[in-house]
N, C-alpha and C. Protein backbone atom coordinates (compact mmCIF):
# COMPACT_ATOMS: atom_id res chain seq x y z
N UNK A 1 0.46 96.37 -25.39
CA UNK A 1 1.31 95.34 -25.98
C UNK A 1 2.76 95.61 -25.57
N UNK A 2 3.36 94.55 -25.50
CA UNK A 2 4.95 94.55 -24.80
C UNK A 2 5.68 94.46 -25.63
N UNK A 3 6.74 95.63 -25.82
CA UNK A 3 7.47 95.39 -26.87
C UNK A 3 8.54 94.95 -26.72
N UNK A 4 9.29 94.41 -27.57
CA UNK A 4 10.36 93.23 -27.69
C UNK A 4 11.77 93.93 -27.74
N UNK A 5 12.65 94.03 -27.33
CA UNK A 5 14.17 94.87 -27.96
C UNK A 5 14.64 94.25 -29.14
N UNK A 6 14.89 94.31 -30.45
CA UNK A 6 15.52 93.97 -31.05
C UNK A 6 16.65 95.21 -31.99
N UNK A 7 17.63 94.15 -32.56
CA UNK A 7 18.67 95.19 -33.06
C UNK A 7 18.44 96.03 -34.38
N UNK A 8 19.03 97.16 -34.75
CA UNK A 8 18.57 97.04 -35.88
C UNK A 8 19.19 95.85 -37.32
N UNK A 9 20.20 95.26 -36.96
CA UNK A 9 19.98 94.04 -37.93
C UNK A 9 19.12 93.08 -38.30
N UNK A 10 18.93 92.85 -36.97
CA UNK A 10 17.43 91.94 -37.10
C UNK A 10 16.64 91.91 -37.48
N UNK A 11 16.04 93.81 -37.41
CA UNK A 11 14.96 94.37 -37.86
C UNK A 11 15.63 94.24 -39.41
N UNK A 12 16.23 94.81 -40.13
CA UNK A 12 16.41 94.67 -41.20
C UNK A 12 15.98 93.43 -41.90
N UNK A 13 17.20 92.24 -41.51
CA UNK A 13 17.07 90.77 -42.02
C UNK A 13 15.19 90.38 -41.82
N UNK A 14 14.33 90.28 -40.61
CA UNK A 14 12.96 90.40 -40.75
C UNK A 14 12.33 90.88 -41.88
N UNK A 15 12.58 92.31 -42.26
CA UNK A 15 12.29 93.40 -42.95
C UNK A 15 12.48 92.10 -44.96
N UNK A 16 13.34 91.94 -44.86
CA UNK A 16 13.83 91.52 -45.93
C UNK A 16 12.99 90.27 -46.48
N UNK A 17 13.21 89.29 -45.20
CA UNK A 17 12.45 87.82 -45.03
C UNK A 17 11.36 88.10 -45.56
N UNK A 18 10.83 89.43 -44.57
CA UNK A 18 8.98 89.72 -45.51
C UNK A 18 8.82 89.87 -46.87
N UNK A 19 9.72 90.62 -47.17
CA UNK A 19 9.90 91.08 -48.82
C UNK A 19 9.80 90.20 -49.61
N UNK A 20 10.66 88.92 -48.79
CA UNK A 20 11.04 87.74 -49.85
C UNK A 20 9.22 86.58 -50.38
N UNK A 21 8.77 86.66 -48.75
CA UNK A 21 7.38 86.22 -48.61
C UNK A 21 6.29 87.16 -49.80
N UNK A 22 6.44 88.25 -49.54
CA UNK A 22 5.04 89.00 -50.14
C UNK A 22 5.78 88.80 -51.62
N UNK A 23 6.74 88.66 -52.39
CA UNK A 23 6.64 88.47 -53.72
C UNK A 23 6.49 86.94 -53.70
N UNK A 24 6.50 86.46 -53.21
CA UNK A 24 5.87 85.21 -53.27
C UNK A 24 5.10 84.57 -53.32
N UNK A 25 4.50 85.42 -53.05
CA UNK A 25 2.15 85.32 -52.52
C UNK A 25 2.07 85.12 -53.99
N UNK A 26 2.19 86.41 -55.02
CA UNK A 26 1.25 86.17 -56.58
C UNK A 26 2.10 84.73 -56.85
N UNK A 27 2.76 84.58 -56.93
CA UNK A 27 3.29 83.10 -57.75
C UNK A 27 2.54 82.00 -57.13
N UNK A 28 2.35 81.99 -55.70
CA UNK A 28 1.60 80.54 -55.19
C UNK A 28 0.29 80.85 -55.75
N UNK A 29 -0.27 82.13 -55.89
CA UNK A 29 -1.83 82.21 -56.23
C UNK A 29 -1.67 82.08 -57.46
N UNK A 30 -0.72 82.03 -58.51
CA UNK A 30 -1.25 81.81 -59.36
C UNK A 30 -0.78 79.90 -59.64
N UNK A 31 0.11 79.37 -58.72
CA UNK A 31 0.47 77.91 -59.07
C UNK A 31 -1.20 77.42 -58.46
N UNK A 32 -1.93 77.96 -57.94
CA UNK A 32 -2.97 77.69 -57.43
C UNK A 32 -4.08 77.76 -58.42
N UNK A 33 -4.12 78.64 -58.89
CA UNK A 33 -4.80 79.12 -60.61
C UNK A 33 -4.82 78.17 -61.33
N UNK A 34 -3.54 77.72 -61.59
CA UNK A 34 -3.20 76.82 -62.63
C UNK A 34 -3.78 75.51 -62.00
N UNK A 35 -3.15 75.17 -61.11
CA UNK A 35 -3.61 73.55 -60.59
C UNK A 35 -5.26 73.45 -61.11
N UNK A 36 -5.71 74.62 -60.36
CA UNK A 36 -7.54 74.40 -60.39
C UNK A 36 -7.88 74.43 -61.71
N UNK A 37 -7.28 75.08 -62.91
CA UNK A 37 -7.87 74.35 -64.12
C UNK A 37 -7.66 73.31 -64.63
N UNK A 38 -6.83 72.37 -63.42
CA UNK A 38 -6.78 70.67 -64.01
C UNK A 38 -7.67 70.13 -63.54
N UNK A 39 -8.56 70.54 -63.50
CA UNK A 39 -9.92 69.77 -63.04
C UNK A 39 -10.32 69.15 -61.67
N UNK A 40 -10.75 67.74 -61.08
CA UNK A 40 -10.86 67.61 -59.71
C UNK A 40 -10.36 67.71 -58.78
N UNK A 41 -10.58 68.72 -58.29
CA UNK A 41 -9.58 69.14 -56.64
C UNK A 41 -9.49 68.57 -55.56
N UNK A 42 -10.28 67.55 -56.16
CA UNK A 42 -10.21 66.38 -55.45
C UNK A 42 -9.28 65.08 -54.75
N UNK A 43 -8.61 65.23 -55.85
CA UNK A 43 -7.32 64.43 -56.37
C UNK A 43 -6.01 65.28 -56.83
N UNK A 44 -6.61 66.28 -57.44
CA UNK A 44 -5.28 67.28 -57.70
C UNK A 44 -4.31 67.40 -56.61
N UNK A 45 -3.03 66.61 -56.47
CA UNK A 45 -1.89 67.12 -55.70
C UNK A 45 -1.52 68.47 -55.93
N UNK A 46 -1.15 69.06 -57.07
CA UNK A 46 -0.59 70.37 -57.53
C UNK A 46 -1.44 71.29 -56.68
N UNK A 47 -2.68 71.18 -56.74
CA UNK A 47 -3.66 72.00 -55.81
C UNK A 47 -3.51 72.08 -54.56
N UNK A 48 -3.29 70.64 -53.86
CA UNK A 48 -3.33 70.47 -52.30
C UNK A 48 -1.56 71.04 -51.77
N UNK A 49 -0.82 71.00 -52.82
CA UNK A 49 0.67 71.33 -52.55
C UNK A 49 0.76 72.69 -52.41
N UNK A 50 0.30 73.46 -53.85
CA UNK A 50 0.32 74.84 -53.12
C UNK A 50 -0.40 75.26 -52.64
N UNK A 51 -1.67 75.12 -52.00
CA UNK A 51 -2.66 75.57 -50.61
C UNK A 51 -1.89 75.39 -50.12
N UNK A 52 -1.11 74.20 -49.32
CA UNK A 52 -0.34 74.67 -48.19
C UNK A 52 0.87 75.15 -47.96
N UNK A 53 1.61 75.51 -49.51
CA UNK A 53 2.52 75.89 -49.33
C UNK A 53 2.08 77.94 -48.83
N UNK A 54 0.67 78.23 -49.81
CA UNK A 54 -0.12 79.31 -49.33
C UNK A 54 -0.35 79.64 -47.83
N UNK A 55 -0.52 78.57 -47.48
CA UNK A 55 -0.62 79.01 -46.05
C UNK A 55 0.21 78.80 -44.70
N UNK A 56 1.65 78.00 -45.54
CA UNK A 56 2.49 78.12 -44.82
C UNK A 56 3.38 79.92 -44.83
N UNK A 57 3.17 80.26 -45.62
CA UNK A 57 3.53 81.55 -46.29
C UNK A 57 3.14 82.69 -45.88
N UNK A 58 1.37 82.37 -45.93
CA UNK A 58 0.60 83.31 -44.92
C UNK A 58 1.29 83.48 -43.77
N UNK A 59 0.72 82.16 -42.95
CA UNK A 59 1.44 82.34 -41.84
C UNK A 59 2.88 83.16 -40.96
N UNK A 60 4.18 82.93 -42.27
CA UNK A 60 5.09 83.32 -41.85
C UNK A 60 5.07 84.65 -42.00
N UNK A 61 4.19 85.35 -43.40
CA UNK A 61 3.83 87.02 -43.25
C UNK A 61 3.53 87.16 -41.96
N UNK A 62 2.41 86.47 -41.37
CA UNK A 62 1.54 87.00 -39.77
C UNK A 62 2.69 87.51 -39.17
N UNK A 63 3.59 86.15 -38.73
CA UNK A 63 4.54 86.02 -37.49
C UNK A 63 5.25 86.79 -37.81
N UNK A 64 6.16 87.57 -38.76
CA UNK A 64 6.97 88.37 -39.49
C UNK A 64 6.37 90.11 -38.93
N UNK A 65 5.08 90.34 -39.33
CA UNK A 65 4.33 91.21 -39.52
C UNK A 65 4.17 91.30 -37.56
N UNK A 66 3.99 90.49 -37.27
CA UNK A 66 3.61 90.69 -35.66
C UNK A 66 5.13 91.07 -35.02
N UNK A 67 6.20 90.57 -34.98
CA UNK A 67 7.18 90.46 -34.67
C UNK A 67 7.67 92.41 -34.67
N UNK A 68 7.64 92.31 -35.76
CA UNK A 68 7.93 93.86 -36.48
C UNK A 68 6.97 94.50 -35.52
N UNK A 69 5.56 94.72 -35.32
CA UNK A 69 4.48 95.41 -35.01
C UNK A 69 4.92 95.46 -33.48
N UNK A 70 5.64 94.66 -32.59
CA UNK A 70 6.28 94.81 -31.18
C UNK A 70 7.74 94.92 -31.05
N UNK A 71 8.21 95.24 -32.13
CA UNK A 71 9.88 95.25 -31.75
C UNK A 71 9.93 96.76 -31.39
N UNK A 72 10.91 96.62 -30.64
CA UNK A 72 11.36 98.34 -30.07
C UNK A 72 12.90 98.15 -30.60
N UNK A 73 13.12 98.91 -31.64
CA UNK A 73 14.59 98.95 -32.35
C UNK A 73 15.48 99.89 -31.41
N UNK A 74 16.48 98.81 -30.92
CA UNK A 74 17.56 99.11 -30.15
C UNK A 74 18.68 99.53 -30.94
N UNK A 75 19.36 100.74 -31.51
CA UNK A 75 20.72 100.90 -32.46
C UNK A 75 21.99 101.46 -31.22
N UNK A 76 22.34 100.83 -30.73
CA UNK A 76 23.93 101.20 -29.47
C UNK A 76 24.55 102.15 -30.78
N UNK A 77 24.88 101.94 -32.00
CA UNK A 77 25.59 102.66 -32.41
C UNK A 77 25.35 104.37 -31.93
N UNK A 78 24.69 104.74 -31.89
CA UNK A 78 23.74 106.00 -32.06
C UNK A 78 24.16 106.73 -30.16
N UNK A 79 24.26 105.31 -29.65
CA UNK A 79 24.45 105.87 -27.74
C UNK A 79 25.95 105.89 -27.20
N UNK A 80 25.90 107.21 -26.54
CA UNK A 80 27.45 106.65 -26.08
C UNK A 80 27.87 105.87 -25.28
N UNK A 81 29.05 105.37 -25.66
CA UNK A 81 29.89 104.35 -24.84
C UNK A 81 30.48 104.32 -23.97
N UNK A 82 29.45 103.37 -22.41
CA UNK A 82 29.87 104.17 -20.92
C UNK A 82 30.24 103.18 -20.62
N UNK A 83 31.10 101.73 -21.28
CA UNK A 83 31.66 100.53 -20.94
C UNK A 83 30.02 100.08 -20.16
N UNK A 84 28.59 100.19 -20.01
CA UNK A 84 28.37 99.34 -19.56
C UNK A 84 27.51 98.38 -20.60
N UNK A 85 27.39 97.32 -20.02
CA UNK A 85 26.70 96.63 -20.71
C UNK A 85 25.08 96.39 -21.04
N UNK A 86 24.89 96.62 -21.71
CA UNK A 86 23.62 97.04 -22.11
C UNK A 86 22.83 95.79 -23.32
N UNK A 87 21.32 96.00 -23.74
CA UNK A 87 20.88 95.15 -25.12
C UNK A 87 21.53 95.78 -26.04
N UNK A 88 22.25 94.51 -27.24
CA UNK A 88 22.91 95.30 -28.47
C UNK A 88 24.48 94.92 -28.53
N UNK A 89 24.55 95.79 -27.23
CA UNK A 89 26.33 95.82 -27.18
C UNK A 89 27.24 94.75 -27.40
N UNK A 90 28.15 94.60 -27.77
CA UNK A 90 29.01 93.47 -27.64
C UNK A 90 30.08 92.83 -27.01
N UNK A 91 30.51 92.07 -26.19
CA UNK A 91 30.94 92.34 -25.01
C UNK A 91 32.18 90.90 -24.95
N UNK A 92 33.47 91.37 -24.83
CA UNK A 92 34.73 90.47 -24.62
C UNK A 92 34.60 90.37 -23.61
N UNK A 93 34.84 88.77 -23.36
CA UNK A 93 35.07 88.08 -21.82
C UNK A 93 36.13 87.55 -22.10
N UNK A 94 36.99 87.38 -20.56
CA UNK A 94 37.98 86.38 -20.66
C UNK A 94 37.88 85.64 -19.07
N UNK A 95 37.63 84.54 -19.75
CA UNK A 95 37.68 83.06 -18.61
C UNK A 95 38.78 83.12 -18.00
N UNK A 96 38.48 83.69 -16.45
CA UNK A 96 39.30 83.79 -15.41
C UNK A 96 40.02 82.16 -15.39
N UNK A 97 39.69 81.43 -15.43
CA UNK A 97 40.03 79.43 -15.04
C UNK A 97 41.31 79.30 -16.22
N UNK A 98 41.03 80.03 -17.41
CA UNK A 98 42.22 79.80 -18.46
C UNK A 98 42.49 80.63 -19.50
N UNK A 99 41.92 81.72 -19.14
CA UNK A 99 42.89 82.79 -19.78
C UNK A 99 41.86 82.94 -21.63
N UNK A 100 40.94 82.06 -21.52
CA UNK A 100 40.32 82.23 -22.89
C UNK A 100 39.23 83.16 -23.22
N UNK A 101 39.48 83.73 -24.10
CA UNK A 101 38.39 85.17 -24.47
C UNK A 101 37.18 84.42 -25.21
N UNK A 102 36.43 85.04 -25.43
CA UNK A 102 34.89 85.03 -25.88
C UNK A 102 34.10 86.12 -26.33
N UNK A 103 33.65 86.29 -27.57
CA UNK A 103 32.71 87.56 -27.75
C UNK A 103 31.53 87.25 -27.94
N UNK A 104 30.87 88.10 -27.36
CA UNK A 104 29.23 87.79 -27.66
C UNK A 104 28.60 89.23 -27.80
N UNK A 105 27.38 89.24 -28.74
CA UNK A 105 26.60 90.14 -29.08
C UNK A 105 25.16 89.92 -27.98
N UNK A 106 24.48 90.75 -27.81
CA UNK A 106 23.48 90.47 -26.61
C UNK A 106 22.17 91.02 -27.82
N UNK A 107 21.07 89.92 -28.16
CA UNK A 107 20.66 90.39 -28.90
C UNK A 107 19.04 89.91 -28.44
N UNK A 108 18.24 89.69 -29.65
CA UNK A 108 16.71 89.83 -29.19
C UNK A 108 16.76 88.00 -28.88
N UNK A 109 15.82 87.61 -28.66
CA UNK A 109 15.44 86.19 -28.96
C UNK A 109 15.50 85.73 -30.38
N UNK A 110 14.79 86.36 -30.90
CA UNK A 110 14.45 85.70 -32.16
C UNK A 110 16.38 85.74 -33.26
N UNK A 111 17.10 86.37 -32.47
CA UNK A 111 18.22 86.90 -33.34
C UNK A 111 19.43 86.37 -32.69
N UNK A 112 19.24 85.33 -31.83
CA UNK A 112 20.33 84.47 -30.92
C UNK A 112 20.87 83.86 -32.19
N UNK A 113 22.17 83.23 -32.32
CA UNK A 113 22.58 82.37 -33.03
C UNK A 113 24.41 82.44 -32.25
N UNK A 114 24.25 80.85 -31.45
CA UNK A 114 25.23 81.19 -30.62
C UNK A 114 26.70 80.76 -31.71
N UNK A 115 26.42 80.45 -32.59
CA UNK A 115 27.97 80.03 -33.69
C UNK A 115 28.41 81.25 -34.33
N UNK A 116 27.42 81.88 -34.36
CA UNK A 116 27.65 83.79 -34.99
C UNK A 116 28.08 84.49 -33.43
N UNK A 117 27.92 84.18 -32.66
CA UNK A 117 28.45 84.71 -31.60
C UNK A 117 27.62 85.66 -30.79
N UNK A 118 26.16 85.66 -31.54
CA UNK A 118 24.33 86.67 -30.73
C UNK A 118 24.05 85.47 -29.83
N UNK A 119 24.01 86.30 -28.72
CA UNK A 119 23.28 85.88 -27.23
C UNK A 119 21.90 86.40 -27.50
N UNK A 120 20.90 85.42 -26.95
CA UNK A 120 19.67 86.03 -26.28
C UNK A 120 19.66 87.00 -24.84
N UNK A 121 19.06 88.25 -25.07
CA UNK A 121 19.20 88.77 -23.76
C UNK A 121 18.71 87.96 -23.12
N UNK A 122 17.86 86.88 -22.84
CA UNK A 122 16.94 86.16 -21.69
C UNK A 122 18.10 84.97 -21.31
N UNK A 123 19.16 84.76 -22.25
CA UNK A 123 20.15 83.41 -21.93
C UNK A 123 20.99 84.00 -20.66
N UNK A 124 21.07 82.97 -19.95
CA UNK A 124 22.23 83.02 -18.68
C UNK A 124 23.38 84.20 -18.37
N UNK A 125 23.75 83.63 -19.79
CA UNK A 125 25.44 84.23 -19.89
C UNK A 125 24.95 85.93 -20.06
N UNK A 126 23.80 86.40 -20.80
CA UNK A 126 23.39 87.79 -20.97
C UNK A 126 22.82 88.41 -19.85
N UNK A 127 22.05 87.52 -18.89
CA UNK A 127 21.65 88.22 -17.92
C UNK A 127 22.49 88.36 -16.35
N UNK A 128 24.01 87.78 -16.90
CA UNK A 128 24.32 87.89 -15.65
C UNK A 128 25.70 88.87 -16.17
N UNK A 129 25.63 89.51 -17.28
CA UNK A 129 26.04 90.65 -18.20
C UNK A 129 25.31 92.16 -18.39
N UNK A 130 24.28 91.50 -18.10
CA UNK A 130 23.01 93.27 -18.12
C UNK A 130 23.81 94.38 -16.99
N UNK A 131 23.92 95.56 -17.65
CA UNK A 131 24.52 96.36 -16.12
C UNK A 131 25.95 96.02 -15.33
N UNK A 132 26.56 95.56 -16.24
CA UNK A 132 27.85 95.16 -15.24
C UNK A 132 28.77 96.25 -16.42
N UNK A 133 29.80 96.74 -16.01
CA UNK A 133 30.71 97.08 -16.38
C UNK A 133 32.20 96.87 -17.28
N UNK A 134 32.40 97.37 -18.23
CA UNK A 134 33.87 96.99 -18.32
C UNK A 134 34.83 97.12 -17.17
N UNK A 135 35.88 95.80 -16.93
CA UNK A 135 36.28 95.59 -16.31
C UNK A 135 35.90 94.83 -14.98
N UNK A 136 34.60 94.62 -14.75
CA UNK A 136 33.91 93.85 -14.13
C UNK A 136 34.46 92.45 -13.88
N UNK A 137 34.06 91.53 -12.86
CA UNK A 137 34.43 90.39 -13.00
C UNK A 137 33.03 89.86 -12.71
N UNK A 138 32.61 88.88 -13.36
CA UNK A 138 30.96 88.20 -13.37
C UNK A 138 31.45 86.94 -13.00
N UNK A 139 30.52 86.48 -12.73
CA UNK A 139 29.73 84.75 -12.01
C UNK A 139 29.07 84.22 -12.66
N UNK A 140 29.01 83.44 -13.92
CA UNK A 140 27.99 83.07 -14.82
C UNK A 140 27.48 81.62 -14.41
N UNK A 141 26.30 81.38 -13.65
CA UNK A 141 25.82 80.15 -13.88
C UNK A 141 25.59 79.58 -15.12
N UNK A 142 26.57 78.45 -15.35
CA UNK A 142 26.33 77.44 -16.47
C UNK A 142 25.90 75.82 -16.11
N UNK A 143 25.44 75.28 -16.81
CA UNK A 143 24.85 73.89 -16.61
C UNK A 143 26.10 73.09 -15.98
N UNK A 144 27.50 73.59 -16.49
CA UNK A 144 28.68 73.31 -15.90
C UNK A 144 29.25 73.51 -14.65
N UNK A 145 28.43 74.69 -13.72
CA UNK A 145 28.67 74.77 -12.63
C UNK A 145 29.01 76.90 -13.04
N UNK A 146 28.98 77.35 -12.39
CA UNK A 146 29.59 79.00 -12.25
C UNK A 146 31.29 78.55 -12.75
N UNK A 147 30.95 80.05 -13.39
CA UNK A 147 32.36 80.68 -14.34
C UNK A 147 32.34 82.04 -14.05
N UNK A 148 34.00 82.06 -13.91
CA UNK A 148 34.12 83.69 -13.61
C UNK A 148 34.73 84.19 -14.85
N UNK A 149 34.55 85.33 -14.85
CA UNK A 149 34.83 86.08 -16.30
C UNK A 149 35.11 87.48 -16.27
N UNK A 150 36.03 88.22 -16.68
CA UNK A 150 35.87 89.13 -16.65
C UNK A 150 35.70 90.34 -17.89
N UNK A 151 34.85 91.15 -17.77
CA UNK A 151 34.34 91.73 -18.59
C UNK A 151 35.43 92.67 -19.20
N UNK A 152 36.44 92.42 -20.60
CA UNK A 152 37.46 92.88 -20.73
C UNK A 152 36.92 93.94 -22.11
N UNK A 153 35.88 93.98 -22.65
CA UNK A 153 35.71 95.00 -23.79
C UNK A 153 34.22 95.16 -23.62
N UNK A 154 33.73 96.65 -23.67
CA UNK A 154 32.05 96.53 -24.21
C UNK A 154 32.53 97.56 -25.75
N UNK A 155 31.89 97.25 -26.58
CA UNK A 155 31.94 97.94 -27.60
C UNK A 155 30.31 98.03 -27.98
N UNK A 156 30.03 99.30 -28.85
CA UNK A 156 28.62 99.65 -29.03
C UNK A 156 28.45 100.10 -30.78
N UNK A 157 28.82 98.37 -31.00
CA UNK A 157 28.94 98.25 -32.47
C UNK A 157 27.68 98.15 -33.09
């Protein structure tokens, strides 16, 4: 099985999500309890609502539980800091065209959120960041055409 890089935040927030799911299980089994002593389950909405809210729930344990079972926890804090760029790290650019900076975190897939400022390692802008250096100047293919950038901070926050 192939394991996944993720940070340890991610792993945490996951970690948590599950927590929030498994105390959740006895309450649907028992809104499930309850429904079925209203008699035909036939017709019972209350019944058919939480079955699937049960097994929407299940489900997200699985994917939660699988996720975890292939992550390889990446912590940069812990490695020293050789300016290069690496999964984890976080990395100041400044747009050669106008002088504008940018930070981004280089993180798992599942832990992208580009308004928080986490890159997917598999996105563009991260893989043409893997292995380059502080002080570097990069070529980023964007849907916009290539951007140059230069790699002005790695930090291994």
């Amino acid at each position: 099985m192939e394991k996944i890089p993720m940070t340890v935040r991610g792993e945490r927030k996951l970690r948590e999500e599950l927590e929030v799911l498994l105390k959740r299980r006895p309450l649907i089994s028992e809104a499930i309890a309850e429904a079925r002593e209203l008699g035909d389950l036939k017709e019972n909405a209350e019944y058919h609502a939480a079955r699937e809210e049960q097994g929407i729930c299940e489900a997200q344990i699985r994917d939660i539980e699988y996720k975890l079972s292939v992550a390889q926890v990446i912590d940069v804090t812990k490695m020293e800091n050789t300016g290069k760029v690496i999964f984890g790290t976080t990395v100041t650019l400044i747009d050669l065209d106008n002088d504008a900076e940018s930070t981004y975190q280089i993180v798992g897939d599942n832990e992208a959120d580009i308004k928080a400022g986490r890159i997917s390692v598999s996105s563009p802008i991260a893989r043409g960041l893997i292995g380059k250096m502080e002080g570097d100047e990069v070529v980023i293919s964007t849907p916009g055409g290539d951007k140059d950038y230069e790699i002005d901070k790695v930090a291994y926050i």
